[in-house]
PDB file of N, CA and C in Angstrom:
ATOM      1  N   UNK A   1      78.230 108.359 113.025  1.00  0.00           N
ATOM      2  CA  UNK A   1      79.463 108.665 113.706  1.00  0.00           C
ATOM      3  C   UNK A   1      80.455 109.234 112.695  1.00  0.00           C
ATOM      4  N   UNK A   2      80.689 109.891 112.881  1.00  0.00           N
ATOM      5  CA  UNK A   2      82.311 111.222 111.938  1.00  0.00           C
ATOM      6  C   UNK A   2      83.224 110.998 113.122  1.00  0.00           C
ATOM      7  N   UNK A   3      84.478 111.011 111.718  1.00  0.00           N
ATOM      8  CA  UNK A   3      85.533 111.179 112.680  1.00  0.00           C
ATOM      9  C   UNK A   3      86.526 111.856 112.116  1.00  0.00           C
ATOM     10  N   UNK A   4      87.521 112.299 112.538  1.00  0.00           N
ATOM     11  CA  UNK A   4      89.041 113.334 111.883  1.00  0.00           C
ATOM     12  C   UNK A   4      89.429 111.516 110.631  1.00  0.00           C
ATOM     13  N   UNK A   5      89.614 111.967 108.962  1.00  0.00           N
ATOM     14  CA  UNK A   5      90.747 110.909 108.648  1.00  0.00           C
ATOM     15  C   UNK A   5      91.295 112.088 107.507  1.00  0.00           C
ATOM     16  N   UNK A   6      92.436 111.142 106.905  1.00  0.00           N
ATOM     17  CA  UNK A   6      93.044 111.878 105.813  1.00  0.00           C
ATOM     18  C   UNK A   6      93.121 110.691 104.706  1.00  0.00           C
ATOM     19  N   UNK A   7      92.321 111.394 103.417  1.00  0.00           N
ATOM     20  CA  UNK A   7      92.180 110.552 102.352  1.00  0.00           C
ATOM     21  C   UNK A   7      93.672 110.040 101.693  1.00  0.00           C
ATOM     22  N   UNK A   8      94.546 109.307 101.483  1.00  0.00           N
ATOM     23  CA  UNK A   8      95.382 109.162 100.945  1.00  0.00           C
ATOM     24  C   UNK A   8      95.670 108.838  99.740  1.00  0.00           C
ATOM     25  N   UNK A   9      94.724 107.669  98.805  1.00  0.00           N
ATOM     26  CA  UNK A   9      94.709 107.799  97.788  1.00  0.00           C
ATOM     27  C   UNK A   9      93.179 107.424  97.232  1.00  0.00           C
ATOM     28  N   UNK A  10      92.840 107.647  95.698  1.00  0.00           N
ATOM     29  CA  UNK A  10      91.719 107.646  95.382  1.00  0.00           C
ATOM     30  C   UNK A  10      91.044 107.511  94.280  1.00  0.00           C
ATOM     31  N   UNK A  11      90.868 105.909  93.611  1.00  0.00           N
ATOM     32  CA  UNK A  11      90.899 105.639  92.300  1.00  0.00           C
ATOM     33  C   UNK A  11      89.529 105.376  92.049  1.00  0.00           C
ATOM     34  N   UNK A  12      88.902 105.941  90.987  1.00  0.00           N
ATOM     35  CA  UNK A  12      87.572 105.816  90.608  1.00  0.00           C
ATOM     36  C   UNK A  12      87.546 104.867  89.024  1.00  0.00           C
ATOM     37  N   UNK A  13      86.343 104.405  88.968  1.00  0.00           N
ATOM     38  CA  UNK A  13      86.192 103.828  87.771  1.00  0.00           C
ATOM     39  C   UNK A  13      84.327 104.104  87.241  1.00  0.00           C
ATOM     40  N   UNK A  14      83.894 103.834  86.187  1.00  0.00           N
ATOM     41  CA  UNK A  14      82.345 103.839  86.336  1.00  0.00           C
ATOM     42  C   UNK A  14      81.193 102.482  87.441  1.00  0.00           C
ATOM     43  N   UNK A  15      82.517 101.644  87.558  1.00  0.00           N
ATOM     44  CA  UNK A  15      81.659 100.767  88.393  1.00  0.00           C
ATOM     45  C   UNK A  15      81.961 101.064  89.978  1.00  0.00           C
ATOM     46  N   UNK A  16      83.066 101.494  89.938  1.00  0.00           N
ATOM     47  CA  UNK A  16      83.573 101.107  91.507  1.00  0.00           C
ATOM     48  C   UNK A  16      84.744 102.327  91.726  1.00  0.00           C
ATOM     49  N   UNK A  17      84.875 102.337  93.179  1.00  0.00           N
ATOM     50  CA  UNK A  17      85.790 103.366  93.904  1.00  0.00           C
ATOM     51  C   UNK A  17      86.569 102.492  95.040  1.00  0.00           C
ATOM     52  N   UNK A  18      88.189 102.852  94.763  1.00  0.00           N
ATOM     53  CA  UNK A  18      88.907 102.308  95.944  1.00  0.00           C
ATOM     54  C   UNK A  18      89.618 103.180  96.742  1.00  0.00           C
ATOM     55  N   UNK A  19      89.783 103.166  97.569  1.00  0.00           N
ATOM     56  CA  UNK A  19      90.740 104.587  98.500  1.00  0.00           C
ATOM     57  C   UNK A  19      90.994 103.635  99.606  1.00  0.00           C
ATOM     58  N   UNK A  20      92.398 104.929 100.015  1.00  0.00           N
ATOM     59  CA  UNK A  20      92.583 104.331 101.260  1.00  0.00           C
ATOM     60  C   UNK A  20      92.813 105.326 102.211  1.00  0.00           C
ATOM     61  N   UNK A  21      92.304 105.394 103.829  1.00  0.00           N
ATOM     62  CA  UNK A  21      92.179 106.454 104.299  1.00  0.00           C
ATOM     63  C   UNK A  21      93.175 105.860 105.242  1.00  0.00           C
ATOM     64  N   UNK A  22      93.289 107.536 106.283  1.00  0.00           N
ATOM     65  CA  UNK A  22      94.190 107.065 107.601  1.00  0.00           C
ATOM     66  C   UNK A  22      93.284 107.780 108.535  1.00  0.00           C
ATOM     67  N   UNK A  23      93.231 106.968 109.605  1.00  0.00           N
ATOM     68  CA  UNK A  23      92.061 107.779 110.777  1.00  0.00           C
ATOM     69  C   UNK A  23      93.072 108.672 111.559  1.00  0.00           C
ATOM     70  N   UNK A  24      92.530 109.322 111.886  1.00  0.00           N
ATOM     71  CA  UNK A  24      93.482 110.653 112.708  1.00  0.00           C
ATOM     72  C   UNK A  24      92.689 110.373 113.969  1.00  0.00           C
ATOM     73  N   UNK A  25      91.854 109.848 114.704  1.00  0.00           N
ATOM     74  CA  UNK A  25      91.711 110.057 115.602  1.00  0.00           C
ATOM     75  C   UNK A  25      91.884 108.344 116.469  1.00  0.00           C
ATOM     76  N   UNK A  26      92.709 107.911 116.007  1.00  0.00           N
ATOM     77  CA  UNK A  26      93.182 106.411 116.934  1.00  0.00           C
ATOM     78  C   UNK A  26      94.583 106.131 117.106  1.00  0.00           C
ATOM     79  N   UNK A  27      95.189 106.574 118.069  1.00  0.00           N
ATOM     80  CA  UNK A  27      96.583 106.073 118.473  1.00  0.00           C
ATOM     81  C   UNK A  27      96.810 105.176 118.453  1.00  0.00           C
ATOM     82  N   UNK A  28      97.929 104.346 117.199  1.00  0.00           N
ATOM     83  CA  UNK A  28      98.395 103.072 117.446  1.00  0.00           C
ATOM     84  C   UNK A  28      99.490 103.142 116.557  1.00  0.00           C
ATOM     85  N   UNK A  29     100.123 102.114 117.598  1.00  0.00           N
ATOM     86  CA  UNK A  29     101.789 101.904 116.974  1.00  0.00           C
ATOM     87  C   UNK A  29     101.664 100.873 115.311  1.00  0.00           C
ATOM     88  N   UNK A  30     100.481 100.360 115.282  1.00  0.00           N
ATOM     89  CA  UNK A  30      99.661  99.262 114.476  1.00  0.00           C
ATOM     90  C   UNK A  30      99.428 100.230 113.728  1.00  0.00           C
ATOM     91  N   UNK A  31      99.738 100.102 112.044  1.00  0.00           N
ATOM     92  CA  UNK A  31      99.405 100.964 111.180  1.00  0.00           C
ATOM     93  C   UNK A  31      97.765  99.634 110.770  1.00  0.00           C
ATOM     94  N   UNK A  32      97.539  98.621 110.672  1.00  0.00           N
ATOM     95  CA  UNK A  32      96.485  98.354 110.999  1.00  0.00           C
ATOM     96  C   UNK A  32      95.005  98.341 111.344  1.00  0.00           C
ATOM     97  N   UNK A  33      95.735  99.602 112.533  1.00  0.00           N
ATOM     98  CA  UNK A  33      94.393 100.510 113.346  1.00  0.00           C
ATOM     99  C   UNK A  33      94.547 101.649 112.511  1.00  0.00           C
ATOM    100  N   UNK A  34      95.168 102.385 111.670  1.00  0.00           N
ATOM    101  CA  UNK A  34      95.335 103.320 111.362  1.00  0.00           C
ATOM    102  C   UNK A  34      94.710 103.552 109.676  1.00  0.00           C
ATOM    103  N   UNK A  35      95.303 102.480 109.191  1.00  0.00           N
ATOM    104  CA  UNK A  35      95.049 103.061 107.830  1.00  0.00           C
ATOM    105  C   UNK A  35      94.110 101.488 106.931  1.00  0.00           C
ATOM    106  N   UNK A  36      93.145 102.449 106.070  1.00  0.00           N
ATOM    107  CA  UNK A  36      91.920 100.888 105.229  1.00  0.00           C
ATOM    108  C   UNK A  36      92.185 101.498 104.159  1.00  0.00           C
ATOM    109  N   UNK A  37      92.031 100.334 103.529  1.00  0.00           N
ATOM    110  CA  UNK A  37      91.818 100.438 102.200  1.00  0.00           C
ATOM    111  C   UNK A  37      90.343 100.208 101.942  1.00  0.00           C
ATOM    112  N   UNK A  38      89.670 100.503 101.330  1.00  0.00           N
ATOM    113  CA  UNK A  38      88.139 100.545 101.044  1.00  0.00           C
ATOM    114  C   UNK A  38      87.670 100.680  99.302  1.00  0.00           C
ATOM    115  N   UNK A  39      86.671  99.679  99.426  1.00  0.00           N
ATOM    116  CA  UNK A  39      86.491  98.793  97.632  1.00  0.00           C
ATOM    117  C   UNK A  39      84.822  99.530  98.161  1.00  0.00           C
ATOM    118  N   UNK A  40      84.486 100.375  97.423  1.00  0.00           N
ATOM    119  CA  UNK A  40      82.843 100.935  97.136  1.00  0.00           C
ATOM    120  C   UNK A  40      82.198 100.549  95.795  1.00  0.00           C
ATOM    121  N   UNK A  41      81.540  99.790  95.688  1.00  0.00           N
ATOM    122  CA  UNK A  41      80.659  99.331  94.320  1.00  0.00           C
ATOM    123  C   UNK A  41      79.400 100.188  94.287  1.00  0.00           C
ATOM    124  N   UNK A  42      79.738 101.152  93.225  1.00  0.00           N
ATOM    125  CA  UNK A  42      78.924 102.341  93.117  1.00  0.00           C
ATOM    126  C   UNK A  42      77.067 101.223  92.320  1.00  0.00           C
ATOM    127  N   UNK A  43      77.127  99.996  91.850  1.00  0.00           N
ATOM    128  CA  UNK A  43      75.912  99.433  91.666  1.00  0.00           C
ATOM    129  C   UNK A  43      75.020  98.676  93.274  1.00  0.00           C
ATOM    130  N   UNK A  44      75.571  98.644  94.021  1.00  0.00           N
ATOM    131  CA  UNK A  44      74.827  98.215  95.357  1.00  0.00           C
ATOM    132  C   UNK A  44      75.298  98.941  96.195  1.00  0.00           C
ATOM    133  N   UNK A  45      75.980 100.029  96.580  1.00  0.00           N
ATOM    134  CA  UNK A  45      76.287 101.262  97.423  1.00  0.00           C
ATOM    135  C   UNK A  45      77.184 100.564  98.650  1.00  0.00           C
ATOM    136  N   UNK A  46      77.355  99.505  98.042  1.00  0.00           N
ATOM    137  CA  UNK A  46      77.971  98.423  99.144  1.00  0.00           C
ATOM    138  C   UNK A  46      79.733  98.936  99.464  1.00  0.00           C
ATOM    139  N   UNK A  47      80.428  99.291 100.782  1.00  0.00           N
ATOM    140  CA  UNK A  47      81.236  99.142 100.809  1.00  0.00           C
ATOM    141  C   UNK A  47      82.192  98.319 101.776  1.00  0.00           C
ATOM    142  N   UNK A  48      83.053  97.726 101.099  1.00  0.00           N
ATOM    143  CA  UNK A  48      83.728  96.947 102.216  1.00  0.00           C
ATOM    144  C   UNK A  48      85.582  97.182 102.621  1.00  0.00           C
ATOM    145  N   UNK A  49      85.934  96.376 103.031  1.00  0.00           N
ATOM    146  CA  UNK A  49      87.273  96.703 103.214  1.00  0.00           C
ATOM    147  C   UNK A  49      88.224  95.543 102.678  1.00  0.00           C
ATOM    148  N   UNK A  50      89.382  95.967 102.089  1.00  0.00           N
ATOM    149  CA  UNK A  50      90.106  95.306 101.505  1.00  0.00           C
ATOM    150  C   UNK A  50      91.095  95.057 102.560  1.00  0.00           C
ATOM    151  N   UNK A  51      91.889  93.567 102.587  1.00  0.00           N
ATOM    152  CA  UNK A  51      92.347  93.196 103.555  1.00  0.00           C
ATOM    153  C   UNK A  51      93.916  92.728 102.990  1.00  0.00           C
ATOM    154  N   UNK A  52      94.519  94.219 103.557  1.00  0.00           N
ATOM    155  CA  UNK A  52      96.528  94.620 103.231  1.00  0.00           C
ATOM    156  C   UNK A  52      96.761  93.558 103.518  1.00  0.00           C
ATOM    157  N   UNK A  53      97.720  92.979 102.709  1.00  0.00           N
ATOM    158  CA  UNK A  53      98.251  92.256 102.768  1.00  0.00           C
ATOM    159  C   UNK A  53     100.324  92.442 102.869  1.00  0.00           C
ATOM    160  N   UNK A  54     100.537  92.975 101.372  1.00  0.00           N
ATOM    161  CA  UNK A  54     101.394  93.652 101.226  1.00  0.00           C
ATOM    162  C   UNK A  54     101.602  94.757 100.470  1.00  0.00           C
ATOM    163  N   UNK A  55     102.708  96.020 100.311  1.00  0.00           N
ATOM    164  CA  UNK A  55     102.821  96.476  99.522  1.00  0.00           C
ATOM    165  C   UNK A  55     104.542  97.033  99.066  1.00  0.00           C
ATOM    166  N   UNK A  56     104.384  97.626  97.493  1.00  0.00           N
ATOM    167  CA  UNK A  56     105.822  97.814  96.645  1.00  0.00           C
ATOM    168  C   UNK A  56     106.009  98.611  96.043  1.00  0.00           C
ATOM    169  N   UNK A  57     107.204  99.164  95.904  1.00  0.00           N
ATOM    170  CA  UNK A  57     107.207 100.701  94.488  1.00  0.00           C
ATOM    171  C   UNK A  57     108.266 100.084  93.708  1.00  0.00           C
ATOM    172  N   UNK A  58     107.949 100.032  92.923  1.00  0.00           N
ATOM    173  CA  UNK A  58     109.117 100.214  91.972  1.00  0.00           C
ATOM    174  C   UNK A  58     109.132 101.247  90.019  1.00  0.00           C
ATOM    175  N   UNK A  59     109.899 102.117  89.756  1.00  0.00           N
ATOM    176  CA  UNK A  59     109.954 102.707  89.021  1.00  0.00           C
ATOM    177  C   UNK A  59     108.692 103.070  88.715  1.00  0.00           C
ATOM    178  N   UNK A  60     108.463 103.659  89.522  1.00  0.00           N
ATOM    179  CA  UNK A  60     106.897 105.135  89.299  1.00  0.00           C
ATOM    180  C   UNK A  60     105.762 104.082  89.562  1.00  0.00           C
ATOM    181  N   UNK A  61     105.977 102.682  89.827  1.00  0.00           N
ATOM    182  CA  UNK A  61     104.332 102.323  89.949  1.00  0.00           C
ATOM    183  C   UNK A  61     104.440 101.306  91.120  1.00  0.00           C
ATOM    184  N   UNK A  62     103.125 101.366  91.662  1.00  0.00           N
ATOM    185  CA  UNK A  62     103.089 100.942  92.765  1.00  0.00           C
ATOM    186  C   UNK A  62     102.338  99.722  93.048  1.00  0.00           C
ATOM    187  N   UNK A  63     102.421  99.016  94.177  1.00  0.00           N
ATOM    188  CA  UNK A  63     101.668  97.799  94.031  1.00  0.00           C
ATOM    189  C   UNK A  63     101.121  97.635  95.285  1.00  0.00           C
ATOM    190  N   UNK A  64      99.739  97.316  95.400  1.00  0.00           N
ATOM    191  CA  UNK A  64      99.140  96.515  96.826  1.00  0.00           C
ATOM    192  C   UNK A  64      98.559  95.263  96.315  1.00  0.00           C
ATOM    193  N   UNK A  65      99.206  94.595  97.283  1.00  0.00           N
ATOM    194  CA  UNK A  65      98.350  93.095  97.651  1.00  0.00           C
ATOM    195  C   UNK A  65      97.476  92.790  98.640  1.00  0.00           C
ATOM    196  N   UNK A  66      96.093  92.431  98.535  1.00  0.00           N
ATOM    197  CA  UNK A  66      95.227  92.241  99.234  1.00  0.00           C
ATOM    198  C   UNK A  66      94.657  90.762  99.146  1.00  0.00           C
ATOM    199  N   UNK A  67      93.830  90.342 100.012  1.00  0.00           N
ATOM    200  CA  UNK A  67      93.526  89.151 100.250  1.00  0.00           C
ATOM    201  C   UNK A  67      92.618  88.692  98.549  1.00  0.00           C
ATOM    202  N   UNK A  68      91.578  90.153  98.391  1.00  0.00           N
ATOM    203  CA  UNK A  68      90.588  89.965  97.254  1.00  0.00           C
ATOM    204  C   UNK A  68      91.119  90.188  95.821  1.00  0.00           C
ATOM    205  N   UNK A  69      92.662  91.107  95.972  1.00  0.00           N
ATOM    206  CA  UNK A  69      93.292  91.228  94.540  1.00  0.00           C
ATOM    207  C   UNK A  69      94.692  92.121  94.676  1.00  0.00           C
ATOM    208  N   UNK A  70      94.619  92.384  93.283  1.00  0.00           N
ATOM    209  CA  UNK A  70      96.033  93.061  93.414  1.00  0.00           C
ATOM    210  C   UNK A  70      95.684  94.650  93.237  1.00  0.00           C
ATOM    211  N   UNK A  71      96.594  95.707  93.463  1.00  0.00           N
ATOM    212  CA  UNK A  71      95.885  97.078  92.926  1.00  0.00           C
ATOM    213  C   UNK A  71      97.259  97.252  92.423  1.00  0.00           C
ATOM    214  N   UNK A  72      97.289  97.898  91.521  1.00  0.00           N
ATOM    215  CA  UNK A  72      98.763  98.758  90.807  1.00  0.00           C
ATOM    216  C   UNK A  72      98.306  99.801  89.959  1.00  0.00           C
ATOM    217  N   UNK A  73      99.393 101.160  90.585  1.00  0.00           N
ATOM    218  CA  UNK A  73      98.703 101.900  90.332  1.00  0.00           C
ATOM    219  C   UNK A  73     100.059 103.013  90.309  1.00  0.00           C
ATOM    220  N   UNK A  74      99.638 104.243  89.613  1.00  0.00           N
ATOM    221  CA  UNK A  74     100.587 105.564  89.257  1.00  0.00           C
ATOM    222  C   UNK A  74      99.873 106.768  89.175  1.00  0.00           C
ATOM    223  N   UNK A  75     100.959 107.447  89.052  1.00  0.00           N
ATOM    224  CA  UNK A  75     100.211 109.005  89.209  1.00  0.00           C
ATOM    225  C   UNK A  75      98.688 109.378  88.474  1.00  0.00           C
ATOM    226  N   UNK A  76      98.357 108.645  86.873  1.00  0.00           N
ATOM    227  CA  UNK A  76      97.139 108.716  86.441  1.00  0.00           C
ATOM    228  C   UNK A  76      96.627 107.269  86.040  1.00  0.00           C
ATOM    229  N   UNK A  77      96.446 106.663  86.756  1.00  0.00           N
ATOM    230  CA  UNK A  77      95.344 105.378  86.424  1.00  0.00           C
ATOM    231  C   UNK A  77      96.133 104.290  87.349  1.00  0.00           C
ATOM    232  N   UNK A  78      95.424 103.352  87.612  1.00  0.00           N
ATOM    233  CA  UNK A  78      95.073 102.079  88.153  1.00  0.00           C
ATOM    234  C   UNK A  78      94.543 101.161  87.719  1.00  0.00           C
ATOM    235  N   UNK A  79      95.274  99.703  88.234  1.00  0.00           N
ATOM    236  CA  UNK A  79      94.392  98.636  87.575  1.00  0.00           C
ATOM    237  C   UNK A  79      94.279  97.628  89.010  1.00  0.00           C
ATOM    238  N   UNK A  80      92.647  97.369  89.142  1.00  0.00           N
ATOM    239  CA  UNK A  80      92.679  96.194  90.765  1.00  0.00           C
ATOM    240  C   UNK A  80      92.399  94.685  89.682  1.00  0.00           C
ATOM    241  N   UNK A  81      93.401  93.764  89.776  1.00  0.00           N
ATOM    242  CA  UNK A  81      92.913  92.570  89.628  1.00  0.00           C
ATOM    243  C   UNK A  81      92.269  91.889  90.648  1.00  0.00           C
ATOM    244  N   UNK A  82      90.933  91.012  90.486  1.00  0.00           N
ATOM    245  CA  UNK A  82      90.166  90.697  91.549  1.00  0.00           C
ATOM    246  C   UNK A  82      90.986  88.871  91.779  1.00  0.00           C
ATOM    247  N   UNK A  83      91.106  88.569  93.273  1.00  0.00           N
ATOM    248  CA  UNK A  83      91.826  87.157  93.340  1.00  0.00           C
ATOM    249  C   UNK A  83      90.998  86.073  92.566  1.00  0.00           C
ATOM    250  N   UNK A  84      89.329  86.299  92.599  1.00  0.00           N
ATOM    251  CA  UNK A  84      88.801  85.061  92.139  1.00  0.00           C
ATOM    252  C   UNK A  84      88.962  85.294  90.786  1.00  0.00           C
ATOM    253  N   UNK A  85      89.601  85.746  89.601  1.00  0.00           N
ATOM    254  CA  UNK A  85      89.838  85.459  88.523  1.00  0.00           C
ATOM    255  C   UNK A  85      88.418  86.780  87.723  1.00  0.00           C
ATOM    256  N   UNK A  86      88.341  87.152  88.554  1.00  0.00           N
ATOM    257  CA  UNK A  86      86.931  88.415  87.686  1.00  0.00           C
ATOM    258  C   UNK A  86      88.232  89.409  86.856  1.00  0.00           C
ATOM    259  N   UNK A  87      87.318  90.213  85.590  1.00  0.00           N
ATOM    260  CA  UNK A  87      87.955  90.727  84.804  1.00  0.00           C
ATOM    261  C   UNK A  87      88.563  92.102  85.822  1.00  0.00           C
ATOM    262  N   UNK A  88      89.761  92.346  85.277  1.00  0.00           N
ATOM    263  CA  UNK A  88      90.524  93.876  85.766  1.00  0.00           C
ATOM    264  C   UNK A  88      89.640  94.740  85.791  1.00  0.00           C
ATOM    265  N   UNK A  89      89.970  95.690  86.987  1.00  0.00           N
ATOM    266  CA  UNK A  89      89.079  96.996  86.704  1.00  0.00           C
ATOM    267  C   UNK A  89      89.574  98.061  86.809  1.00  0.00           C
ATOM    268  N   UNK A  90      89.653  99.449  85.811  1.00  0.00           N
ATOM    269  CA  UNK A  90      90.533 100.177  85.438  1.00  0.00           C
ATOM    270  C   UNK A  90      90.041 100.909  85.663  1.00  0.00           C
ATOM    271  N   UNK A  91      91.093 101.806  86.654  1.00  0.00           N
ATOM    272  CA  UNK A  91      90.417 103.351  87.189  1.00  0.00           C
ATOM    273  C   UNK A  91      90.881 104.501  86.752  1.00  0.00           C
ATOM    274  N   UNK A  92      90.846 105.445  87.207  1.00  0.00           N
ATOM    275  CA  UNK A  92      91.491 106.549  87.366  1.00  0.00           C
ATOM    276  C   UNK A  92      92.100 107.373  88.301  1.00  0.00           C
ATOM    277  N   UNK A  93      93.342 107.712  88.638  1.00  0.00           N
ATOM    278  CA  UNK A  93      93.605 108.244  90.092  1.00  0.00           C
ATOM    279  C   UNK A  93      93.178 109.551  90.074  1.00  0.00           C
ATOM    280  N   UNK A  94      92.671 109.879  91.261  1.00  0.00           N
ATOM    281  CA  UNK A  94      91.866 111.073  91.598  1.00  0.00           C
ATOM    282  C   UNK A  94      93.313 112.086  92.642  1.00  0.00           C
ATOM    283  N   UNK A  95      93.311 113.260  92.147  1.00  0.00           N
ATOM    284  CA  UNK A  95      94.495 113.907  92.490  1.00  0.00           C
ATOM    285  C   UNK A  95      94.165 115.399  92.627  1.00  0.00           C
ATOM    286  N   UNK A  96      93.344 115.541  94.319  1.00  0.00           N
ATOM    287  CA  UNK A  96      93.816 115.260  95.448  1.00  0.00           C
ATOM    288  C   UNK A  96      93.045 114.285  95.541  1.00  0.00           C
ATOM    289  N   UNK A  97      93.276 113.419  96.827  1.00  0.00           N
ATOM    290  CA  UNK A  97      92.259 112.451  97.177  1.00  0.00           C
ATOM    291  C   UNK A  97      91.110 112.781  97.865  1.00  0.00           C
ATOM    292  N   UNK A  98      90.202 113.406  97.491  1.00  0.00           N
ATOM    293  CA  UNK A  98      89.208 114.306  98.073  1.00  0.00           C
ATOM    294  C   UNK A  98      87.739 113.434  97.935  1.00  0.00           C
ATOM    295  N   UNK A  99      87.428 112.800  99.193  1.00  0.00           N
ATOM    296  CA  UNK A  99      86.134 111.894  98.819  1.00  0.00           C
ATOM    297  C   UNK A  99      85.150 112.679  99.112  1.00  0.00           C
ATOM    298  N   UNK A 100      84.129 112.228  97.700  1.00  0.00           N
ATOM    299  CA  UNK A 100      82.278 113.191  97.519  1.00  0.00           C
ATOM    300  C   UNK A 100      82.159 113.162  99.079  1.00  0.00           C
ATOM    301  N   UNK A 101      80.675 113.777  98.775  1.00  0.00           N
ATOM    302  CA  UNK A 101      79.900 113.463 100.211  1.00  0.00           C
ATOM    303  C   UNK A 101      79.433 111.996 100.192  1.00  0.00           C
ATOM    304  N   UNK A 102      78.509 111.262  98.856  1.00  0.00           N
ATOM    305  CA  UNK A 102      78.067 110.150  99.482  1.00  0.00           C
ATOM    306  C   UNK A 102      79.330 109.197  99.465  1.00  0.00           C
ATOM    307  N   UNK A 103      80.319 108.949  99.123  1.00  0.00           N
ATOM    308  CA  UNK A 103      81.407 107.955  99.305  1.00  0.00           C
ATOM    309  C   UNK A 103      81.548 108.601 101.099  1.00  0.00           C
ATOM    310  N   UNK A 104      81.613 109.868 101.589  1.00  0.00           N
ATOM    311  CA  UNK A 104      81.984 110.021 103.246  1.00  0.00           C
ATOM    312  C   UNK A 104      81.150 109.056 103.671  1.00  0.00           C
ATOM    313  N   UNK A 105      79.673 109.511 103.521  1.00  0.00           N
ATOM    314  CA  UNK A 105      78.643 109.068 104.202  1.00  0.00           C
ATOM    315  C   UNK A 105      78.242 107.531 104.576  1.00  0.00           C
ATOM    316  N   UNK A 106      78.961 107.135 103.148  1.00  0.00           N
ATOM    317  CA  UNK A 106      79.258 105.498 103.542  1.00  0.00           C
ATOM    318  C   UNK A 106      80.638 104.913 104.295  1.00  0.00           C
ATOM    319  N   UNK A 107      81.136 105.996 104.269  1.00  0.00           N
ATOM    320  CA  UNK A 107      82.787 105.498 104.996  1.00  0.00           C
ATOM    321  C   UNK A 107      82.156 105.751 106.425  1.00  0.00           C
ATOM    322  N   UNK A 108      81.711 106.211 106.622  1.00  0.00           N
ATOM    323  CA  UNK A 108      81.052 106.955 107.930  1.00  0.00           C
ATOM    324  C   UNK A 108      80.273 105.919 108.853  1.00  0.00           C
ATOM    325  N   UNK A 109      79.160 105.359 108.128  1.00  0.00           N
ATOM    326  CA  UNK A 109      78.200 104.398 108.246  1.00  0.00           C
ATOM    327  C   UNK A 109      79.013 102.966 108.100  1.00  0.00           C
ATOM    328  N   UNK A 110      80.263 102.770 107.400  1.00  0.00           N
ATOM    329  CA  UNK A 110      80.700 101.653 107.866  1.00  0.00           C
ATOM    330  C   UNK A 110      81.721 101.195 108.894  1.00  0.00           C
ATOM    331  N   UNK A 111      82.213 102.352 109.263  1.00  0.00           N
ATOM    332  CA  UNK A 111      82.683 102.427 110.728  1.00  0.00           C
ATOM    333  C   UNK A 111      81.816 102.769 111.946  1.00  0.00           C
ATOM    334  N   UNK A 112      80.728 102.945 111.593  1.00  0.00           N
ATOM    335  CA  UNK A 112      79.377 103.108 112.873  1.00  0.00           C
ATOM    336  C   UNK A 112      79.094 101.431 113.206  1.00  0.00           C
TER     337      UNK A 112
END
């Protein structure tokens, strides 16, 4: 199943990829229905979804809180702390947010 989204942001690392998309094709007043954040572990092709919690800007850097960690992040790099105490993982922001084919193919397959 494909559908219309728009990549919004898009941090890579050698282990892992986080982004967060917005679906274009679901009307809702619920940004909720609208927009995921998504944690891809490029060693088991596994992807899941990170669960918003909150988010913050302040002076050029930004912050999300999720149930599994924290993400903070700026125009070139990112850092996700994981909640159970696992080491930081340091990315890189990808600028545009333009996801490969196999990161689609699994965004694809996990909304099927």
């Amino acid at each position: 199943m494909t559908f219309p989204y728009r990549p919004l942001f898009l941090f890579e690392a050698d282990t892992a990829t986080i982004f967060e998309i917005k679906r274009l094709d679901i009307q809702s007043t619920n940004p909720g229905h609208l927009y995921f954040w998504l944690y891809f572990d490029h060693a088991s092709g596994r992807l899941s979804q990170l669960d918003f919690e909150s988010m913050s800007t302040e002076a050029g850097e930004h912050l999300r809180e999720f149930s599994q960690g924290q993400l903070r992040f700026n125009a070139t790099d990112a850092t996700f702390t994981p909640a159970e105490g696992d080491p930081a993982l340091t990315l890189r922001t990808i600028t545009p947010p333009t996801l490969p084919a196999a990161l689609e193919t699994a965004l694809f397959a996990f909304f099927a």
